[in-house]
Structures are given as structure tokens and as C-alpha cells.
N, C-alpha and C. Protein backbone atom coordinates (compact mmCIF):
# COMPACT_ATOMS: atom_id res chain seq x y z
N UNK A 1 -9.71 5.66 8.20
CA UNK A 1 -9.04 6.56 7.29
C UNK A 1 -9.54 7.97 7.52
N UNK A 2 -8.93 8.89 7.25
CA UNK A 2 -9.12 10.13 7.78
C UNK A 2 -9.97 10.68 6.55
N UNK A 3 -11.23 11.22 6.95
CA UNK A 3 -12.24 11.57 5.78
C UNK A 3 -11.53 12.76 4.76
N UNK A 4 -10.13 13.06 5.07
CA UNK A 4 -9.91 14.73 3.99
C UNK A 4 -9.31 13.41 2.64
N UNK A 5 -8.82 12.44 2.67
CA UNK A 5 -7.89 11.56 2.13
C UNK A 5 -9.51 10.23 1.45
N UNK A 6 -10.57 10.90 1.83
CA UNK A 6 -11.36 9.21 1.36
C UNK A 6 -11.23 9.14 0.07
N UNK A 7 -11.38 10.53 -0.87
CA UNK A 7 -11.90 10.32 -1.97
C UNK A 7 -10.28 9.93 -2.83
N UNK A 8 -9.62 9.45 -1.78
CA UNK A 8 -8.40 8.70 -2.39
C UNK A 8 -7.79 7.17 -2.13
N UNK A 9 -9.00 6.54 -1.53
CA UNK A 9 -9.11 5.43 -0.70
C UNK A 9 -8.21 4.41 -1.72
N UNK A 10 -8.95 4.40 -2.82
CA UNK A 10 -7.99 3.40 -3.81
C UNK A 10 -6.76 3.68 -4.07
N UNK A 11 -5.97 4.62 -4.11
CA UNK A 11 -4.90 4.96 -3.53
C UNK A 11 -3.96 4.08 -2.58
N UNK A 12 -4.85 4.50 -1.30
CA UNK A 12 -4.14 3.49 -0.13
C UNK A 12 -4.45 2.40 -0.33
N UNK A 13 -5.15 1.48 -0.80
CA UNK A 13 -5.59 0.32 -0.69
C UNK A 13 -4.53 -0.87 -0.55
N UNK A 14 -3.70 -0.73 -1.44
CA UNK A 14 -2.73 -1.79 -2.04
C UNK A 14 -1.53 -1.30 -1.27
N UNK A 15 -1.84 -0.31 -0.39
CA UNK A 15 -0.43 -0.40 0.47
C UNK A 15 0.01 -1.16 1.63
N UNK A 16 0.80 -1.48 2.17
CA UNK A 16 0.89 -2.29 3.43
C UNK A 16 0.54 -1.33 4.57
N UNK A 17 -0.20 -1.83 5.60
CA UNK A 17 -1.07 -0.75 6.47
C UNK A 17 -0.31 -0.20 7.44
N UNK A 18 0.86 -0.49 7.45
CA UNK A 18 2.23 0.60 8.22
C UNK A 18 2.27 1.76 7.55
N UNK A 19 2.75 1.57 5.80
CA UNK A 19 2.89 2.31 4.87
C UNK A 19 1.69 3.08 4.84
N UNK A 20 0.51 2.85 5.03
CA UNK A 20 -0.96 3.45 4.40
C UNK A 20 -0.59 4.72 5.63
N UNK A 21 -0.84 3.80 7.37
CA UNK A 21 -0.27 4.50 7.96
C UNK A 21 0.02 6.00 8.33
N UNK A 22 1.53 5.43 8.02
CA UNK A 22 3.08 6.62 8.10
C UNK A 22 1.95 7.48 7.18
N UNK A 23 1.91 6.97 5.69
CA UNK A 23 1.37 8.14 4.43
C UNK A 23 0.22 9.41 5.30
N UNK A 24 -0.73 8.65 5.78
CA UNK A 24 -1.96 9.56 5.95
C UNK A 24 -0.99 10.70 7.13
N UNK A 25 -0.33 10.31 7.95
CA UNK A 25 0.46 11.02 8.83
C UNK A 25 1.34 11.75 8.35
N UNK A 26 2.30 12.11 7.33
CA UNK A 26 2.82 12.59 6.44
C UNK A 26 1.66 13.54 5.35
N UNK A 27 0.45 13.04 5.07
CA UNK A 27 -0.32 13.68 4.34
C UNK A 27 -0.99 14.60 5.14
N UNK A 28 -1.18 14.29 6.26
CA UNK A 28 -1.89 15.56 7.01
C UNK A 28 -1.30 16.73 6.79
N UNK A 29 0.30 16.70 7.48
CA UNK A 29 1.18 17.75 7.82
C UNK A 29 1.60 18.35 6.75
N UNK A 30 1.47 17.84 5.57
CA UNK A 30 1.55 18.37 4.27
C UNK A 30 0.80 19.37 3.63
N UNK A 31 -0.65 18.83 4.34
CA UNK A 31 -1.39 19.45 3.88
C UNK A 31 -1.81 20.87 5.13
N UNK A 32 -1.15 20.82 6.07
CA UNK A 32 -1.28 21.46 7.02
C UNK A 32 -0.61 22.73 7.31
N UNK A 33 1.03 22.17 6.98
CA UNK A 33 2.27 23.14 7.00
C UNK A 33 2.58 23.54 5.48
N UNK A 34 2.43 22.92 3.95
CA UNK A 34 2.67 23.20 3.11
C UNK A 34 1.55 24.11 2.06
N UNK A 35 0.47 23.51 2.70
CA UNK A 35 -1.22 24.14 1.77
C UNK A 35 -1.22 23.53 0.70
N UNK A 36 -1.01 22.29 0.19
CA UNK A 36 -0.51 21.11 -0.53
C UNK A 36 -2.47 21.28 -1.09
N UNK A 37 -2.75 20.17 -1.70
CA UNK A 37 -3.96 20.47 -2.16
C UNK A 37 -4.17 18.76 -1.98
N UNK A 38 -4.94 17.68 -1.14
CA UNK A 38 -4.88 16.43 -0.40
C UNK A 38 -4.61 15.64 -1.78
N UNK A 39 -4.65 16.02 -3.00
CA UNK A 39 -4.30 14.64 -3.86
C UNK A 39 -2.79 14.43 -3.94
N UNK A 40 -2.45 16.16 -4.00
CA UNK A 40 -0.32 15.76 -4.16
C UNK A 40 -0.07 15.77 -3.00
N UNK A 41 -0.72 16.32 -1.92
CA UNK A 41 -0.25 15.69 -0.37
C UNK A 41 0.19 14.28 -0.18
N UNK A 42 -1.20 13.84 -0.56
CA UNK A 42 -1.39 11.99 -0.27
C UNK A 42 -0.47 11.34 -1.66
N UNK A 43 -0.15 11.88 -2.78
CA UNK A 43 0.81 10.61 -3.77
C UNK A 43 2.95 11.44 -2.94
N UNK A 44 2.87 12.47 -2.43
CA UNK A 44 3.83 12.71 -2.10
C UNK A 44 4.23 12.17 -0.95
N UNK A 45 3.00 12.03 0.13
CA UNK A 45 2.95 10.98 1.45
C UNK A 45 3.57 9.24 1.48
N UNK A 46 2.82 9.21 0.07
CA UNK A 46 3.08 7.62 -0.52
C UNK A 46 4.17 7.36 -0.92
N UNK A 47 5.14 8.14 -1.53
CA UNK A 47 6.42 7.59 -1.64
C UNK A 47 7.29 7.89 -0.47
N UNK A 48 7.03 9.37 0.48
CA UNK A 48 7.98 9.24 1.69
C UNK A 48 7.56 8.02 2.53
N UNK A 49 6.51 7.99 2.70
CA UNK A 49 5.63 6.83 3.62
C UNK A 49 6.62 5.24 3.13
N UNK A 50 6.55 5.03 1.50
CA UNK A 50 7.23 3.75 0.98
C UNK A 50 8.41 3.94 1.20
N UNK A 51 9.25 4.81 1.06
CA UNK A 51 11.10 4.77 1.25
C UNK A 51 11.23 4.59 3.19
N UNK A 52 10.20 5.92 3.91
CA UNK A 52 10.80 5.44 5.24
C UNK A 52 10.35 3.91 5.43
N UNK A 53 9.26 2.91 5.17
CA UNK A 53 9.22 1.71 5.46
C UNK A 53 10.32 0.60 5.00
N UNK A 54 10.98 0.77 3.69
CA UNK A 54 11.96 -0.05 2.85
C UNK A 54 13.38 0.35 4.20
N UNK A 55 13.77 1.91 4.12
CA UNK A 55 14.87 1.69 5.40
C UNK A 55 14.11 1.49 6.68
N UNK A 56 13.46 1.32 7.51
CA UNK A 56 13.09 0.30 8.21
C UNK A 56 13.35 -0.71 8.87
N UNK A 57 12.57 -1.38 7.43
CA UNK A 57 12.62 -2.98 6.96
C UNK A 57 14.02 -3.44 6.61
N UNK A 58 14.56 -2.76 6.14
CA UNK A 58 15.81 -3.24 5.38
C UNK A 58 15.80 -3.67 4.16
């Protein structure tokens, strides 16, 4: 897990590790290109991260 995101570990925990994933990859760039602040990075990561896995999956 990427140390900017630990102190949100319980967070990811309960996600499926595609989803945890996609999120931390989505949370970077969030926090990279937007200046997001890593807690609404990472719960905003978590639902793009959950919708792109559901279309996906199907």
C-alpha cells in the first residue's frame, strides 16, 4: 500500500484487491492533479475505483 494512503488502511481493507487497486491509482492522481487532501482523494478513489469494477464485471 502506498505509505501517503496508510493512515487509511481500514478503509481499503474490505475492498476487493482489484478495487483497493484501481482506488490507490485513482487516489494518487487525485491527489496529484487536483491537490485533493489523501482522505477525500482516497473515499472519492473508492467509489470511482467500485463503479469502474461493477462495469467491468458486469
Amino acid at each position: 500500500m502506498d505509505w501517503m494512503f496508510e493512515d487509511f488502511k481500514t478503509d481499503l481493507d474490505g475492498l476487493n484487491p482489484k478495487v483497493r487497486e484501481k482506488a490507490l491509482e485513482i487516489a494518487k492522481e487525485l491527489v496529484k492533479k487536483k491537490d485533493l487532501p489523501a482522505k477525500d482523494a482516497l473515499q472519492e478513489a473508492i467509489t470511482r475505483a467500485e463503479e469502474w469494477f461493477y462495469d467491468i464485471e458486469g
